[in-house]
PDB file of N, CA and C in Angstrom:
ATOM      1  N   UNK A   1      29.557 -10.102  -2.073  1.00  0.00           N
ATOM      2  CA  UNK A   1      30.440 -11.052  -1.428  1.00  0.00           C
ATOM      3  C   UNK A   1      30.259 -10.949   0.083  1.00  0.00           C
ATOM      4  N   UNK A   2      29.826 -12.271   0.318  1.00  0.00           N
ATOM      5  CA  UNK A   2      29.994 -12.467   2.151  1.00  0.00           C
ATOM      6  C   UNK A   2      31.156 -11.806   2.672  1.00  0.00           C
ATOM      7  N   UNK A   3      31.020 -11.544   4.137  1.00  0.00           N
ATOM      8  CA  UNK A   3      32.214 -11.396   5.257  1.00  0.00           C
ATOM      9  C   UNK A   3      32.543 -12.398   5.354  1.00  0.00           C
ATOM     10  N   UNK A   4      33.934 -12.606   5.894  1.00  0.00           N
ATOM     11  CA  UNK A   4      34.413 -14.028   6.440  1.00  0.00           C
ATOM     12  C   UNK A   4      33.967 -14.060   8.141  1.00  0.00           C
ATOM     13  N   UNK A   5      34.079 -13.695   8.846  1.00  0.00           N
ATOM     14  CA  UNK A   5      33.822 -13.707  10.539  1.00  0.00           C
ATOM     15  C   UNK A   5      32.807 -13.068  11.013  1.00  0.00           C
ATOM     16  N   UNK A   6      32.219 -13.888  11.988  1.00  0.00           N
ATOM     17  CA  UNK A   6      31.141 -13.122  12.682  1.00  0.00           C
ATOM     18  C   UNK A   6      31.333 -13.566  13.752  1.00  0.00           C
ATOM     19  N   UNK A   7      31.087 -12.637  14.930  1.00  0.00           N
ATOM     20  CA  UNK A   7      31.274 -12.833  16.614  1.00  0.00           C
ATOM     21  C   UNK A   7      29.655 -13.352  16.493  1.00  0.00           C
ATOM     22  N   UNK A   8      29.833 -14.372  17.881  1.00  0.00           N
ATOM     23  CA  UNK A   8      28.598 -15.078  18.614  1.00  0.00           C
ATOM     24  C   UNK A   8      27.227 -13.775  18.675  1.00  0.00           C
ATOM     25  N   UNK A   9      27.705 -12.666  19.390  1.00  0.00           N
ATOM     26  CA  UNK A   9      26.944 -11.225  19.543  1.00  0.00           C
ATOM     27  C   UNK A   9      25.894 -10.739  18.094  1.00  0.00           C
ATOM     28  N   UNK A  10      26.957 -10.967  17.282  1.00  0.00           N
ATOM     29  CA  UNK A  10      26.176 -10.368  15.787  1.00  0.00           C
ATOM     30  C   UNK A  10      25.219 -11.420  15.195  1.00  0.00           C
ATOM     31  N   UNK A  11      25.272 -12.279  15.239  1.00  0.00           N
ATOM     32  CA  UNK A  11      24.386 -13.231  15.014  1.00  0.00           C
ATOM     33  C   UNK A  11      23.640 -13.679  16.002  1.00  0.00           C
ATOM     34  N   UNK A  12      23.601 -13.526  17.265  1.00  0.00           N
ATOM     35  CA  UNK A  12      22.141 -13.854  18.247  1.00  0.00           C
ATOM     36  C   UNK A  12      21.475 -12.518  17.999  1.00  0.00           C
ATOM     37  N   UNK A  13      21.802 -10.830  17.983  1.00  0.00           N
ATOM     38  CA  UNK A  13      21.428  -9.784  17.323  1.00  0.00           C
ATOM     39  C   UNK A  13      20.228 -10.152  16.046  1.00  0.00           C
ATOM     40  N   UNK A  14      21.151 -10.714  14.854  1.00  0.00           N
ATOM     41  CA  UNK A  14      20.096 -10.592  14.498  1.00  0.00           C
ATOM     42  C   UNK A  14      19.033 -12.035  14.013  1.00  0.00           C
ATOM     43  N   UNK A  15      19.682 -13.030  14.904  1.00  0.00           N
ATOM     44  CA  UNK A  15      18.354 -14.279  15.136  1.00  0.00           C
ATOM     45  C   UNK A  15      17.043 -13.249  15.753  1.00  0.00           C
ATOM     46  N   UNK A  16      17.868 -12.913  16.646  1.00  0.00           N
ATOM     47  CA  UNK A  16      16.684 -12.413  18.029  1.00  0.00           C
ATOM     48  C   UNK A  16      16.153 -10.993  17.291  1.00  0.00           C
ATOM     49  N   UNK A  17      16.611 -10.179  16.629  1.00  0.00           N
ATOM     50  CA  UNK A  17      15.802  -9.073  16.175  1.00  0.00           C
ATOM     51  C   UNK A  17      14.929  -9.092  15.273  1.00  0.00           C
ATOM     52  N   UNK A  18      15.811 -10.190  13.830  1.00  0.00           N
ATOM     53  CA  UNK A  18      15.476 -10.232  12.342  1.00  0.00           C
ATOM     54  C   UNK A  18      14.495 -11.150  12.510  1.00  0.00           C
ATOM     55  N   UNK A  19      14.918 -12.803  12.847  1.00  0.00           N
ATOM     56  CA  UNK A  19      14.228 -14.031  12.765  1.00  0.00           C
ATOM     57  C   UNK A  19      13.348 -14.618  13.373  1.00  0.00           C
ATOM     58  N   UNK A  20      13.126 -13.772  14.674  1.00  0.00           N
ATOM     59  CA  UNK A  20      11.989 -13.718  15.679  1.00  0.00           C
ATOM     60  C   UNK A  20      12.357 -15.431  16.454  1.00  0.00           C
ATOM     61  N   UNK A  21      13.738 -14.949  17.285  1.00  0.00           N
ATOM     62  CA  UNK A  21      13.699 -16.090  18.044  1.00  0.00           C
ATOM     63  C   UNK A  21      14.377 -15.233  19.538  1.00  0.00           C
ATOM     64  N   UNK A  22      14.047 -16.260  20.466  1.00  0.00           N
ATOM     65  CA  UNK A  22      14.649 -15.614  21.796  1.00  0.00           C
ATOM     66  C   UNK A  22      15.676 -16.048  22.418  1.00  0.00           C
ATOM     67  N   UNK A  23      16.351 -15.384  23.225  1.00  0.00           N
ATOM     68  CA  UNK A  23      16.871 -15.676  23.950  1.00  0.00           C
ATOM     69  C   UNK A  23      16.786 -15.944  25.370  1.00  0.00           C
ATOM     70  N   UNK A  24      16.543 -17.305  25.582  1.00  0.00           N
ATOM     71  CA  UNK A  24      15.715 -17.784  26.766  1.00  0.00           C
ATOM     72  C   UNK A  24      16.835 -18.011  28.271  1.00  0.00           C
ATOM     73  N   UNK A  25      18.131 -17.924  27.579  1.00  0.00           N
ATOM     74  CA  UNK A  25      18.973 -18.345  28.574  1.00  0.00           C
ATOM     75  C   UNK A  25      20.501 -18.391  28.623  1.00  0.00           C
ATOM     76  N   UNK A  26      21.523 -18.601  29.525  1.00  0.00           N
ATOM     77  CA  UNK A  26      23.012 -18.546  28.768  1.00  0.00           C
ATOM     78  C   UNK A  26      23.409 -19.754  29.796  1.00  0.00           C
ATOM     79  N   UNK A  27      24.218 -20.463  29.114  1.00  0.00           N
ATOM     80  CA  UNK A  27      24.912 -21.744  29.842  1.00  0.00           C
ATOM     81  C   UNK A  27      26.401 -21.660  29.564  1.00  0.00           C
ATOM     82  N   UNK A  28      27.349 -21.250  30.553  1.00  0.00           N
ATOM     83  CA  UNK A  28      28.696 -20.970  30.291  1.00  0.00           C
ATOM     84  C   UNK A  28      28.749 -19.764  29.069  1.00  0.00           C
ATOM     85  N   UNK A  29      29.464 -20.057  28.484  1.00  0.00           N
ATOM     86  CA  UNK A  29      29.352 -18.733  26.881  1.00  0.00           C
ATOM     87  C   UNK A  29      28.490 -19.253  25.997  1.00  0.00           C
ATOM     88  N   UNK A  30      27.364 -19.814  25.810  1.00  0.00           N
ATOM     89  CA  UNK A  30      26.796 -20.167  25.336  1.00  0.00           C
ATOM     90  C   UNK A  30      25.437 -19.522  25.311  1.00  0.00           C
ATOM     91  N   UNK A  31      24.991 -18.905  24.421  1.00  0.00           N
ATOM     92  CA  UNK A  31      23.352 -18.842  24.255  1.00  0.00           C
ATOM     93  C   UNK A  31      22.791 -19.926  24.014  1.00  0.00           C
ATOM     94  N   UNK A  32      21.137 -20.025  24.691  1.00  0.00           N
ATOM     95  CA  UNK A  32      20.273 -20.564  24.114  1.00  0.00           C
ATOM     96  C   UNK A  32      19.241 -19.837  23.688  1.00  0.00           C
ATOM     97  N   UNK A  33      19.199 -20.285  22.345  1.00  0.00           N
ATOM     98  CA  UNK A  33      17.698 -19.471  21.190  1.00  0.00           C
ATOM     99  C   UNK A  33      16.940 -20.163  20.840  1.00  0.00           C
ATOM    100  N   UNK A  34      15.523 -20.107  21.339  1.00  0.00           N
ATOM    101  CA  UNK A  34      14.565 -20.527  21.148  1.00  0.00           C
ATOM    102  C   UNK A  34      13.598 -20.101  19.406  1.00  0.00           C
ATOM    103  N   UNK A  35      12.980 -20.915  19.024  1.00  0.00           N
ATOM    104  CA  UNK A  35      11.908 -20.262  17.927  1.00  0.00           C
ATOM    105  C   UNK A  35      10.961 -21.346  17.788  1.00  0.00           C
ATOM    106  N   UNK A  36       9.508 -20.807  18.029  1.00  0.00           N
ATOM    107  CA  UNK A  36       8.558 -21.929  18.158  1.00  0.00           C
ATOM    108  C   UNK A  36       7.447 -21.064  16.256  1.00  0.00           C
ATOM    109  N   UNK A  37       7.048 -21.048  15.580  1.00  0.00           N
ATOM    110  CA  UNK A  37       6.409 -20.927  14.718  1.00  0.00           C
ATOM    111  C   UNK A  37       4.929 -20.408  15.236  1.00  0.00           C
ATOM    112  N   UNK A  38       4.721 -19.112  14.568  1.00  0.00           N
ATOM    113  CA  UNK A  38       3.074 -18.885  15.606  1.00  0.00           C
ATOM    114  C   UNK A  38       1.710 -19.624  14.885  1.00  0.00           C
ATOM    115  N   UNK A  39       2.378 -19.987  13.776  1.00  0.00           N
ATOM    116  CA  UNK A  39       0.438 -21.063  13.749  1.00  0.00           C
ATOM    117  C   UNK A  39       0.830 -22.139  13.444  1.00  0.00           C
ATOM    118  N   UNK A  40       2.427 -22.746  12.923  1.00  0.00           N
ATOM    119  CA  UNK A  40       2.994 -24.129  12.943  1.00  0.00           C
ATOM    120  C   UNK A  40       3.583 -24.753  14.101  1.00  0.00           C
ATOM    121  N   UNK A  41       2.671 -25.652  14.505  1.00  0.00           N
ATOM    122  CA  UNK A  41       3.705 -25.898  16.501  1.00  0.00           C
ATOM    123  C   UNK A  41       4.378 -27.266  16.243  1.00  0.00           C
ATOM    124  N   UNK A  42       4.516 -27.534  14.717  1.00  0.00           N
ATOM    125  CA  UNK A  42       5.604 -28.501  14.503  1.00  0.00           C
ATOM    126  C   UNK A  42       6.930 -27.839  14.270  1.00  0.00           C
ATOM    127  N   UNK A  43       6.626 -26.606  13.941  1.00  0.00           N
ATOM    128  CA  UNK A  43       8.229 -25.910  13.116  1.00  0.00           C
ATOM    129  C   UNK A  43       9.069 -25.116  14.695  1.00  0.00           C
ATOM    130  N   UNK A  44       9.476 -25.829  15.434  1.00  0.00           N
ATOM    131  CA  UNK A  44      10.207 -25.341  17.243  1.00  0.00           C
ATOM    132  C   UNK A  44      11.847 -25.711  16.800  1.00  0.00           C
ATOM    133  N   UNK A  45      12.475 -24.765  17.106  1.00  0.00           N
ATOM    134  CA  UNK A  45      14.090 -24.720  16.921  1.00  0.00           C
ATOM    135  C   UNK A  45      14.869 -24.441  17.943  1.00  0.00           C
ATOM    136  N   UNK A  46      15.772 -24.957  18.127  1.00  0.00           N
ATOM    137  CA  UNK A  46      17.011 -24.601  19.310  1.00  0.00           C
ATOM    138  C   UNK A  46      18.255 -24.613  18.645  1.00  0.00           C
ATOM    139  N   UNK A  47      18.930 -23.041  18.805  1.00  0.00           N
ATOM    140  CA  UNK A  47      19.803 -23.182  18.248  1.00  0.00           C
ATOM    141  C   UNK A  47      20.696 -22.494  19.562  1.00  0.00           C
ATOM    142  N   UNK A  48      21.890 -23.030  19.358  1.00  0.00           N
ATOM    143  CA  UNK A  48      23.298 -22.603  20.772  1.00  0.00           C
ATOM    144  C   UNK A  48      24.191 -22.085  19.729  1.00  0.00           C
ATOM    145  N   UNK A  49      24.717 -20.472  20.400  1.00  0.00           N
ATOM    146  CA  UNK A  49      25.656 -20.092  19.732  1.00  0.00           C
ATOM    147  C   UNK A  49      26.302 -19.305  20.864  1.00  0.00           C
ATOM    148  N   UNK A  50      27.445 -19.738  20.455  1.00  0.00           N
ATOM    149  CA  UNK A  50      28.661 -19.572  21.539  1.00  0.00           C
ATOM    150  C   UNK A  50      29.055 -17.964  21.823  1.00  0.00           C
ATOM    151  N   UNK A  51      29.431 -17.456  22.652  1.00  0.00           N
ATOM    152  CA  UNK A  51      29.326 -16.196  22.614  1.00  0.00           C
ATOM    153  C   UNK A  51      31.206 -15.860  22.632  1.00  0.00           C
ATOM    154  N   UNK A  52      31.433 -16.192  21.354  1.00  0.00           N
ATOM    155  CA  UNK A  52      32.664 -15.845  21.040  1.00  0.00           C
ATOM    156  C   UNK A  52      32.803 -14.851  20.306  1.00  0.00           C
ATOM    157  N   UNK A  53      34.227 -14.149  20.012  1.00  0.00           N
ATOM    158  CA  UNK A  53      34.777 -13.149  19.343  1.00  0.00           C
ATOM    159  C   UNK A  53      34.498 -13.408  17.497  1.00  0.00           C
ATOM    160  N   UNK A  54      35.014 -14.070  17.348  1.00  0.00           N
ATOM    161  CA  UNK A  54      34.930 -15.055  16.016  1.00  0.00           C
ATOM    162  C   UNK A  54      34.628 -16.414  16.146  1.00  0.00           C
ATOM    163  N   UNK A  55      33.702 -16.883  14.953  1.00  0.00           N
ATOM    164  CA  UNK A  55      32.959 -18.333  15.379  1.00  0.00           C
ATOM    165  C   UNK A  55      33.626 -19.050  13.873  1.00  0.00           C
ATOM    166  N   UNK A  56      34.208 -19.608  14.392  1.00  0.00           N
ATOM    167  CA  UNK A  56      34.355 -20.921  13.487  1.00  0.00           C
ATOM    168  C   UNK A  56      33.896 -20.943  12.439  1.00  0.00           C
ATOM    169  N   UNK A  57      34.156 -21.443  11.052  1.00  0.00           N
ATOM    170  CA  UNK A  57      33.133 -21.843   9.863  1.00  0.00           C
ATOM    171  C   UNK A  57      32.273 -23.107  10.354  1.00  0.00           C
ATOM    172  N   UNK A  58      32.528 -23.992  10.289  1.00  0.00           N
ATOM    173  CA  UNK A  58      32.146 -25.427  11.120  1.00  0.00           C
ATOM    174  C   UNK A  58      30.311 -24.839  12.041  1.00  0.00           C
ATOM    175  N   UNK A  59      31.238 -24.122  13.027  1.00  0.00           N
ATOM    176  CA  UNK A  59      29.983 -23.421  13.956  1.00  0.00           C
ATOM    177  C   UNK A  59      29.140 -22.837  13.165  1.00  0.00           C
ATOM    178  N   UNK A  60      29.469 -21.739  12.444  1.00  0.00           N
ATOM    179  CA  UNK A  60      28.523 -21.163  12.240  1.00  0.00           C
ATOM    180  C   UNK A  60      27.664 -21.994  11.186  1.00  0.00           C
ATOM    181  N   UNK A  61      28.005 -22.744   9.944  1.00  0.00           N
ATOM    182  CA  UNK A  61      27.307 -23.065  10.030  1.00  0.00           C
ATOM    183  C   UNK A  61      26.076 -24.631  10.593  1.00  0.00           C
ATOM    184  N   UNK A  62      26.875 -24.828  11.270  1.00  0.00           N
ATOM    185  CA  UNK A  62      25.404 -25.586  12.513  1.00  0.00           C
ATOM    186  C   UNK A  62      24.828 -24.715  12.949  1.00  0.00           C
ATOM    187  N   UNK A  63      25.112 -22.911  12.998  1.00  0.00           N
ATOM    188  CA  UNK A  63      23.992 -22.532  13.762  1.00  0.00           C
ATOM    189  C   UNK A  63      22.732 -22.114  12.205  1.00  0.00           C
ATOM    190  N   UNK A  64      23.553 -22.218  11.377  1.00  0.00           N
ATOM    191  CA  UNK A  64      22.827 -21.600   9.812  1.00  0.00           C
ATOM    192  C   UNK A  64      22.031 -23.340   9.683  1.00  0.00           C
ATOM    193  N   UNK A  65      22.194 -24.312   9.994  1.00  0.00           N
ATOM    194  CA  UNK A  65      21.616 -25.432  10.057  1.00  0.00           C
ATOM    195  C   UNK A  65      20.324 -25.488  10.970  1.00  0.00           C
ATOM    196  N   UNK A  66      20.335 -25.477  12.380  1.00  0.00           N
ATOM    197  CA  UNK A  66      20.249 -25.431  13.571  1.00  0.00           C
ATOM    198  C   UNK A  66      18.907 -24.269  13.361  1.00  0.00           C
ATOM    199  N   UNK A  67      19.172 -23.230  12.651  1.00  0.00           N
ATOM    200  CA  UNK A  67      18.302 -21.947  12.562  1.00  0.00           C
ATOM    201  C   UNK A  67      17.113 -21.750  11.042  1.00  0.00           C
ATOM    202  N   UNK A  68      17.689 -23.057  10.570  1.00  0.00           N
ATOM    203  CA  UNK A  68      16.385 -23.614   9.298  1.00  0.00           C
ATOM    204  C   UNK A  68      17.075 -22.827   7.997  1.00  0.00           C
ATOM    205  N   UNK A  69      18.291 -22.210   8.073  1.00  0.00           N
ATOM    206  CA  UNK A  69      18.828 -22.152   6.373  1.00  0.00           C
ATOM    207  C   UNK A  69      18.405 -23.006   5.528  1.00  0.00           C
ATOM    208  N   UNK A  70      18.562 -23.101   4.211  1.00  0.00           N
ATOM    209  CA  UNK A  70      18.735 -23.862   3.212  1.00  0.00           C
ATOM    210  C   UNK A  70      19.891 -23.343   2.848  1.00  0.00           C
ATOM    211  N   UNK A  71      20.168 -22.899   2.649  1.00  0.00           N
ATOM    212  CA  UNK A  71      21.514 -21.855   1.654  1.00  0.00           C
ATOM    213  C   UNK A  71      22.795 -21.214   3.131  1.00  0.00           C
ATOM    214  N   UNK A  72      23.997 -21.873   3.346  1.00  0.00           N
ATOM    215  CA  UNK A  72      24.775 -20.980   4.517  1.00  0.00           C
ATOM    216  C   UNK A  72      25.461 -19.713   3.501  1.00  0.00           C
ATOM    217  N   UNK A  73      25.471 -20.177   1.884  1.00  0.00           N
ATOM    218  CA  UNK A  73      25.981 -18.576   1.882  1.00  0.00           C
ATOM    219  C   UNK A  73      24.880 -17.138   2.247  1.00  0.00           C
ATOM    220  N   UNK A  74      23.948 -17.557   1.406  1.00  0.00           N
ATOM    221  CA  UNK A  74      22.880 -16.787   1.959  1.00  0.00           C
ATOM    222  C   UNK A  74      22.669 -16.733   3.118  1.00  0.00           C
ATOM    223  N   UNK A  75      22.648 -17.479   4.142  1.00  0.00           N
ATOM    224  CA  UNK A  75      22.828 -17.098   5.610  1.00  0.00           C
ATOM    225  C   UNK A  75      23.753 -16.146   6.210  1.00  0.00           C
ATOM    226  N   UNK A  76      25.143 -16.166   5.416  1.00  0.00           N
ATOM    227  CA  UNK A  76      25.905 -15.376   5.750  1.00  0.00           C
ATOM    228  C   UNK A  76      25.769 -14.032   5.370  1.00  0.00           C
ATOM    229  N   UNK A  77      25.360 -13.857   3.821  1.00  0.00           N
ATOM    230  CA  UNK A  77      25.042 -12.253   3.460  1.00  0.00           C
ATOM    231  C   UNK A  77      23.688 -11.601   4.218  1.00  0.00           C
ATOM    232  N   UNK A  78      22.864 -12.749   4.344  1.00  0.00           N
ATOM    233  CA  UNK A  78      21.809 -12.019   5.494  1.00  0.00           C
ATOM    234  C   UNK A  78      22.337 -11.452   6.895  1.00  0.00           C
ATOM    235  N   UNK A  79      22.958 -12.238   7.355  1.00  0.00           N
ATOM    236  CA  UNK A  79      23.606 -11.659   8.816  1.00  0.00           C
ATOM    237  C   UNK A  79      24.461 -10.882   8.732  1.00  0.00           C
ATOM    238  N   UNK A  80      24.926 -10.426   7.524  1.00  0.00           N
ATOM    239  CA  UNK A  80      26.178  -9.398   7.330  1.00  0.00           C
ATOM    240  C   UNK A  80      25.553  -7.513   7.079  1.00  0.00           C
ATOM    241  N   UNK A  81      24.172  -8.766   6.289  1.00  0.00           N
ATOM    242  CA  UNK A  81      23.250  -6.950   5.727  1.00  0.00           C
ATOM    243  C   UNK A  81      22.577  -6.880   7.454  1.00  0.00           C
ATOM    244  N   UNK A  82      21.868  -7.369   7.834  1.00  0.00           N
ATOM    245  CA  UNK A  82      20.879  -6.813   9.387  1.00  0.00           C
ATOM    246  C   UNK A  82      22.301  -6.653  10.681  1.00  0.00           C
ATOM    247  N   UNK A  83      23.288  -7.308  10.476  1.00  0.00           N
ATOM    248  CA  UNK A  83      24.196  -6.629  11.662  1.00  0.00           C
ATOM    249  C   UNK A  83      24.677  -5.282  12.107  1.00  0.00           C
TER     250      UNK A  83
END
């Protein structure tokens, strides 16, 4: 069974550690995460995740959208096991 909450922190953690994307920049509380594909240069992603305490269901998942999920529950037990 998933967690219910995840702070902005635990999930750019493990975009940027697990999923091999960067963090190129911050705009107000906001990250920006980059991911370009190393031999597909059609597969390029931007995903913004807010650098809050607790993120929204809604938010998170646009960032489980945003970050090429198919599945947000599975998005969620992944970010719950690498946090």
């Amino acid at each position: 069974m998933r967690r219910g909450t995840f702070s902005g922190r635990e999930v750019i953690t493990v975009l940027v550690n697990v999923a091999g994307f960067e963090w190129r920049r911050t705009t107000g509380d906001h990250a920006q995460l980059y991911y370009e594909h190393p031999t597909n240069d059609d597969d390029q992603r931007q995903v913004t995740v807010p650098l809050h305490d607790e993120l929204r269901v809604g938010t998170l998942r646009r960032i489980a959208d945003d970050a090429g999920a198919q599945d947000f529950d599975a998005f969620c037990e992944w970010i719950d096991r690498n946090s």
